[in-house]
C-alpha atoms as a PDB file:
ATOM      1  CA  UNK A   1      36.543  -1.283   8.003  1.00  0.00           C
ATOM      2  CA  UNK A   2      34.168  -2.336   4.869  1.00  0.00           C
ATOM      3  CA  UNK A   3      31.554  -0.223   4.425  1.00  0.00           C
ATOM      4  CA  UNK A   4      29.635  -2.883   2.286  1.00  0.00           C
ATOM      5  CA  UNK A   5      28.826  -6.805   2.381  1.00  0.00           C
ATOM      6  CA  UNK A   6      28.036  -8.831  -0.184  1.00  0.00           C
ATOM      7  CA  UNK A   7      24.959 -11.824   0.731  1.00  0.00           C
ATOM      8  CA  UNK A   8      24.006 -13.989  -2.068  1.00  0.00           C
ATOM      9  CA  UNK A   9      19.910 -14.799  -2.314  1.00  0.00           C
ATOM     10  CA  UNK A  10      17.228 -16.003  -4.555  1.00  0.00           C
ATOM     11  CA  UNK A  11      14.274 -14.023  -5.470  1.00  0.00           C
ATOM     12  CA  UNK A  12      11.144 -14.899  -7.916  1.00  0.00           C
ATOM     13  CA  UNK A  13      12.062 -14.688 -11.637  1.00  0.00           C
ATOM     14  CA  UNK A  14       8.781 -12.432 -11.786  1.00  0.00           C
ATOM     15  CA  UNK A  15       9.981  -9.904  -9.002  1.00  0.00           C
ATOM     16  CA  UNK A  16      13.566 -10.249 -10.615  1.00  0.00           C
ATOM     17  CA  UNK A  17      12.067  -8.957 -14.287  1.00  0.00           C
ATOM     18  CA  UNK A  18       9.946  -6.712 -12.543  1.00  0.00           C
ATOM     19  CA  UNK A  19      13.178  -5.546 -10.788  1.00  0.00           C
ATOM     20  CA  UNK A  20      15.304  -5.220 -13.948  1.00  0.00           C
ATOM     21  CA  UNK A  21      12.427  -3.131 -16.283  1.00  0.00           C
ATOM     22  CA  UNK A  22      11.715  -1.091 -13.525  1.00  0.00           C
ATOM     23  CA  UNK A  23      15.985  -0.530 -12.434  1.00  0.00           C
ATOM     24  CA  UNK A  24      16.057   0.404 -16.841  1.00  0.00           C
ATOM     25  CA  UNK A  25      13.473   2.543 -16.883  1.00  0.00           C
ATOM     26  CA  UNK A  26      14.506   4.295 -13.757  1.00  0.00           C
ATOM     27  CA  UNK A  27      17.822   4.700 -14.517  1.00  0.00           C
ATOM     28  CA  UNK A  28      19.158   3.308 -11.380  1.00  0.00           C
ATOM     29  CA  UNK A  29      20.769  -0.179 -10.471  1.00  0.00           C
ATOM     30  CA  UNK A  30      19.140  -3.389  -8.910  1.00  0.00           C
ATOM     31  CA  UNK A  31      21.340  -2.978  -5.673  1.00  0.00           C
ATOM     32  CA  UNK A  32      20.368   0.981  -5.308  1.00  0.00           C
ATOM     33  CA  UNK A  33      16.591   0.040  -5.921  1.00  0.00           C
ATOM     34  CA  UNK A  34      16.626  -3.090  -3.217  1.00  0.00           C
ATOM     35  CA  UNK A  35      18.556  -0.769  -0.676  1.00  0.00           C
ATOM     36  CA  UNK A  36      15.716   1.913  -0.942  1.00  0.00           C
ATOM     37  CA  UNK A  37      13.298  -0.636  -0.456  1.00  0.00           C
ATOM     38  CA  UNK A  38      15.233  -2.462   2.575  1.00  0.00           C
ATOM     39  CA  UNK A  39      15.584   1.199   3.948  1.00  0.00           C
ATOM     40  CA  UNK A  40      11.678   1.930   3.534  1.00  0.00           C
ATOM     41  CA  UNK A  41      10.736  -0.981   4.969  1.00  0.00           C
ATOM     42  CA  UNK A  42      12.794  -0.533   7.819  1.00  0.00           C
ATOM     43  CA  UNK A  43      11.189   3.190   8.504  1.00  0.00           C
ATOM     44  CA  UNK A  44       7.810   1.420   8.202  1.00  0.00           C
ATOM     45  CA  UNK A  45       8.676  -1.161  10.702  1.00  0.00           C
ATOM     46  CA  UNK A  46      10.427   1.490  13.214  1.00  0.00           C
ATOM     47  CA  UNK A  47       6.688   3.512  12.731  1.00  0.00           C
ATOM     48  CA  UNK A  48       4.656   1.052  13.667  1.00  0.00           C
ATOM     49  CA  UNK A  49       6.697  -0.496  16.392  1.00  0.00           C
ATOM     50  CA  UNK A  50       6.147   2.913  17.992  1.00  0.00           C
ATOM     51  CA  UNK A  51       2.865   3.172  17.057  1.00  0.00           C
ATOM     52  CA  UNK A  52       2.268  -0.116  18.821  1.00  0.00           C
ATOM     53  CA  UNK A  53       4.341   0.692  22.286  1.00  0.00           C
ATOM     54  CA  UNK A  54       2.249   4.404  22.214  1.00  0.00           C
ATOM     55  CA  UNK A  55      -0.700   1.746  21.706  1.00  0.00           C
ATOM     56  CA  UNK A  56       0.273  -0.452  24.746  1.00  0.00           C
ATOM     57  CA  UNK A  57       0.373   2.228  27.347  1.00  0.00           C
ATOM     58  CA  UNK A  58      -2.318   2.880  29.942  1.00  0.00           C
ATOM     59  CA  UNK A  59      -4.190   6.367  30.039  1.00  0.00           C
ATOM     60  CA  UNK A  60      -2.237   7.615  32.616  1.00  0.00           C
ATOM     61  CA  UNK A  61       1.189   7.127  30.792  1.00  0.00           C
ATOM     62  CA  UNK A  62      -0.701   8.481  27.383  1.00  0.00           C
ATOM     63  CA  UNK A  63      -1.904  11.809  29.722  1.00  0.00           C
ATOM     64  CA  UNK A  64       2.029  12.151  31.048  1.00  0.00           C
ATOM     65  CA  UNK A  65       3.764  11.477  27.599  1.00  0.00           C
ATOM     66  CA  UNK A  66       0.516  13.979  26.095  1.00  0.00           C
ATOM     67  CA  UNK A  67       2.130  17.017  28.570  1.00  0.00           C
ATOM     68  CA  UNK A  68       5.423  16.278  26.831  1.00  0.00           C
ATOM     69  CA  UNK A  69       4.184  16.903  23.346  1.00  0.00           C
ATOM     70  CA  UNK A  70       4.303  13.170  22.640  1.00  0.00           C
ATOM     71  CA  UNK A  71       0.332  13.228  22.015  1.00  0.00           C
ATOM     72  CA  UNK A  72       0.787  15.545  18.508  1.00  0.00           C
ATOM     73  CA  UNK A  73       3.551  12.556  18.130  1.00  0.00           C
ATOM     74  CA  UNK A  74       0.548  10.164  18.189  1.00  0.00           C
ATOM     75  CA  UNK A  75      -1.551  11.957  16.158  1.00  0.00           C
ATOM     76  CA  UNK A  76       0.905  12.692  13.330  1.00  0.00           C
ATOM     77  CA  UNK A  77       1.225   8.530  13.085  1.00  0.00           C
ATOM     78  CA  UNK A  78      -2.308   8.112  13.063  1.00  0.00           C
ATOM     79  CA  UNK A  79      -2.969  10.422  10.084  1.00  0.00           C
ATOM     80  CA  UNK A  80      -0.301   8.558   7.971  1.00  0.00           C
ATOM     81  CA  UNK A  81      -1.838   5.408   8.380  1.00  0.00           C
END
């Protein structure tokens, strides 16, 4: 099984030179630096999707989901925001 794929995109020249100085200066390689970001992105997007279910739920299911420690849960993602 391939553990990588190839995908062919465009991206603005200005992001793309911003990309290159900063992969130099970094020492690291375009695809590294895009897969951190992808990977970031996707942690930021898993947060807040919880943050908004936890958001959604009425007080009674925030009281139960509070006795099984899920309220210092709620409070740790309210401090990073």
């Amino acid at each position: 099984m391939k553990n990588t794929s190839v995908f062919t995109t465009t991206i603005h020249p200005e992001l793309l030179l911003w990309l290159n100085d900063y992969a130099k200066k970094s020492s690291r390689t375009r695809r590294e630096l895009l897969e951190e970001s992808i990977r970031l992105y996707r942690e930021h997007v898993i947060k807040q999707n919880m943050k908004d279910d936890f958001a959604r739920i009425n007080a009674q299911e925030q009281e139960e989901l509070a006795e099984w420690g899920m309220q210092d849960y709620a409070e740790i993602l309210e401090a990073n925001d």
